[in-house]
N, C-alpha and C. Protein backbone atom coordinates (compact mmCIF):
# COMPACT_ATOMS: atom_id res chain seq x y z
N UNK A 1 7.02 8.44 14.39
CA UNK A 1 7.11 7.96 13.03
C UNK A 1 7.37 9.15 12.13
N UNK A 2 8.25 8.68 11.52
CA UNK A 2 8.82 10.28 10.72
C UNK A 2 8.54 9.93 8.81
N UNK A 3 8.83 8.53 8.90
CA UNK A 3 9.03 8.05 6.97
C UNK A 3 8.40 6.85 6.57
N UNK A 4 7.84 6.67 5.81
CA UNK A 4 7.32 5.48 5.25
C UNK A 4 7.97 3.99 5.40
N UNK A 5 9.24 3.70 5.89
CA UNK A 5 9.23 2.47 6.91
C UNK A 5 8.78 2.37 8.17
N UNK A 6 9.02 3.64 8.85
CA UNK A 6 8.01 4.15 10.19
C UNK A 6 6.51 3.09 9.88
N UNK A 7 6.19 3.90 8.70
CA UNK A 7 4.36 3.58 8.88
C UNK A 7 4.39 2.34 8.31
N UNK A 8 5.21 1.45 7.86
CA UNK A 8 4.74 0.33 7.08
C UNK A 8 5.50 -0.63 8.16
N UNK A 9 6.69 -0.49 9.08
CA UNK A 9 6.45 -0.96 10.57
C UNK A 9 5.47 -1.22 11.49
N UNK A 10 4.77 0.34 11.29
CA UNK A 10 4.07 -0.25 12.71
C UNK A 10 2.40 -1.14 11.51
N UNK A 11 2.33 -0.56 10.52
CA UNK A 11 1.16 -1.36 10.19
C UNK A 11 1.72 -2.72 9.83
N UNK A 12 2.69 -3.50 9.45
CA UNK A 12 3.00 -5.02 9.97
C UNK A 12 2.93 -5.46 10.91
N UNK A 13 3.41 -4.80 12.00
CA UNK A 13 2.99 -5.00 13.46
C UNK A 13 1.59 -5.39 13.67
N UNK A 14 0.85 -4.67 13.46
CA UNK A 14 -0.76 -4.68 13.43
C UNK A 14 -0.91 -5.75 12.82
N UNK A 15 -0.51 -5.63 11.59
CA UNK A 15 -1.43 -7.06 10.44
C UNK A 15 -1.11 -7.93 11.03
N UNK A 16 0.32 -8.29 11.79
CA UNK A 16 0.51 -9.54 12.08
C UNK A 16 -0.75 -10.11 13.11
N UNK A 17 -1.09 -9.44 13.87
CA UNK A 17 -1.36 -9.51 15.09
C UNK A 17 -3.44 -10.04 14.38
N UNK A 18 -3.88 -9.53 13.14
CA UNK A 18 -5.09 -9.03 12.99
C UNK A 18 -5.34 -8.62 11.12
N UNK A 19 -4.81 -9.29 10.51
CA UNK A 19 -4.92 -9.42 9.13
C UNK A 19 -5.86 -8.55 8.42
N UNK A 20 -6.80 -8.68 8.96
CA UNK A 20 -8.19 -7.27 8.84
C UNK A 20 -8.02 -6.12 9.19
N UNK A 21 -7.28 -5.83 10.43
CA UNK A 21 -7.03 -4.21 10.79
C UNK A 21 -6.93 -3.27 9.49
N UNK A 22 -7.41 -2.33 10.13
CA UNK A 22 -7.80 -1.33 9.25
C UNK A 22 -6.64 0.09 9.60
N UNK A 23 -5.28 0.08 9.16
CA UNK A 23 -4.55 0.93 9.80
C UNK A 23 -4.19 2.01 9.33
N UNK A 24 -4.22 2.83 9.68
CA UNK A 24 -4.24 4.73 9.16
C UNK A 24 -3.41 5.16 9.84
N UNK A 25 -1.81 5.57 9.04
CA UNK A 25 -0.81 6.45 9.82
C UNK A 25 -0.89 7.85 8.87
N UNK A 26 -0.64 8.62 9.85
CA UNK A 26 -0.46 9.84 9.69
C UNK A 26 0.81 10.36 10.09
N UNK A 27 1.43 10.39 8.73
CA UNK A 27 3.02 11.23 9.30
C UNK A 27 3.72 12.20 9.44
N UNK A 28 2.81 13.14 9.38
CA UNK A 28 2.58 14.95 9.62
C UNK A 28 2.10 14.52 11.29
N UNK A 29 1.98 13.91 12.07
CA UNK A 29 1.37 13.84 13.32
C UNK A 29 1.95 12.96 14.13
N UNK A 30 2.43 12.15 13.48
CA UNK A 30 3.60 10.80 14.03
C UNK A 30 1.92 10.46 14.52
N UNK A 31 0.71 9.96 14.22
CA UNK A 31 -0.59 9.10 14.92
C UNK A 31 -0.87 7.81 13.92
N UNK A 32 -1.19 7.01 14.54
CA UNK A 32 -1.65 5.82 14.00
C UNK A 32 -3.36 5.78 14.47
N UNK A 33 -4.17 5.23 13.77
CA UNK A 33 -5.90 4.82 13.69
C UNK A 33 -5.57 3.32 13.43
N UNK A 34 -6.01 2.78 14.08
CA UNK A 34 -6.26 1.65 13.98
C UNK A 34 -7.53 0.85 14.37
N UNK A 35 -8.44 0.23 13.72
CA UNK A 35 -9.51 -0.43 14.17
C UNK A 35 -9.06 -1.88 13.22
N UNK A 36 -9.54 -2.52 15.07
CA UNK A 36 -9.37 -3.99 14.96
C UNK A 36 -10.13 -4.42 15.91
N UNK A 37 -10.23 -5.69 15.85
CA UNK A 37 -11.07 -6.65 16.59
C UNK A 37 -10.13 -7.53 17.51
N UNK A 38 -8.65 -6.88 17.66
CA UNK A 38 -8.05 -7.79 18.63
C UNK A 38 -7.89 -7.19 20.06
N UNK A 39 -7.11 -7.33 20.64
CA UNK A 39 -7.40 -6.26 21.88
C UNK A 39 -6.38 -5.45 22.16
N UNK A 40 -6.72 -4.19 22.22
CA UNK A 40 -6.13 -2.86 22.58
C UNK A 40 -4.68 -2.97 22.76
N UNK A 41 -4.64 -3.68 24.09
CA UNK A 41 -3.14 -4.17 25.11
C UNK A 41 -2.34 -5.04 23.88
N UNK A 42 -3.03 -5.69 23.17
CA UNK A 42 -2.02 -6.45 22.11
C UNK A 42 -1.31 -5.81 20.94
N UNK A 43 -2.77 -4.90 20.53
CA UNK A 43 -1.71 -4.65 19.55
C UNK A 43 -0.93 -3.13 19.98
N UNK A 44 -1.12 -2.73 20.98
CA UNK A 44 -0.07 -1.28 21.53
C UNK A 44 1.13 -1.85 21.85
N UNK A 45 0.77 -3.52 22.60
CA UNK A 45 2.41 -4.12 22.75
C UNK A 45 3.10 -4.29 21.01
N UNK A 46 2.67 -4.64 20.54
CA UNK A 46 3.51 -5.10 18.70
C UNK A 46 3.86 -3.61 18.35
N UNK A 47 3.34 -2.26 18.88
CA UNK A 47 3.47 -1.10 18.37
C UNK A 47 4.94 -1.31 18.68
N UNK A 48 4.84 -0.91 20.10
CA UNK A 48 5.82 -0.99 20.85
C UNK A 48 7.22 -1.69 21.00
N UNK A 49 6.87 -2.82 20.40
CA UNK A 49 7.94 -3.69 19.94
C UNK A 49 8.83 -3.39 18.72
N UNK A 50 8.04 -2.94 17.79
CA UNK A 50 8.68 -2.08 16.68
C UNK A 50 9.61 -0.77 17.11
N UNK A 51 9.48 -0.46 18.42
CA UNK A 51 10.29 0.35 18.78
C UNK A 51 9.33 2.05 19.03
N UNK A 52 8.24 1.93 18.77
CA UNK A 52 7.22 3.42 18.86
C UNK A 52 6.60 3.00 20.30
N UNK A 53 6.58 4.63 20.51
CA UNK A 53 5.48 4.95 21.56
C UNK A 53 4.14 4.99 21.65
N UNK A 54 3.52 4.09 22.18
CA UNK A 54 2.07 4.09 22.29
C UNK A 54 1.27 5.33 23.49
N UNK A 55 0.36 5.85 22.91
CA UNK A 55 0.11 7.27 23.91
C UNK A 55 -1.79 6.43 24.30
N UNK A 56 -1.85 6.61 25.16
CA UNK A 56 -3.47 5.77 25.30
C UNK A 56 -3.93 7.16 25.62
């Protein structure tokens, strides 16, 4: 993630998935924080789908 469609990608991704997520990108680091209550595997797949790499 390099620019502010980067981060507002992958945090739609998330919301879709979890309306509550709580998502924190950092774009000096290309990292995403995310706390949610959905499960892990779901929302790294929606990351992923947006086209980013998920690092576990």
């Amino acid at each position: 993630m390099s620019c502010g469609h980067c981060a507002n990608a992958v945090t739609q991704a998330v919301k879709s998935l979890d309306p509550q997520a709580e998502v924190k990108v950092d774009l000096a680091s290309g990292k995403v924080d995310v706390q949610s209550q959905q499960d892990h595997a779901a929302i790294a797949r929606a990351i992923e789908e947006e086209g980013y790499r998920v690092a576990t």
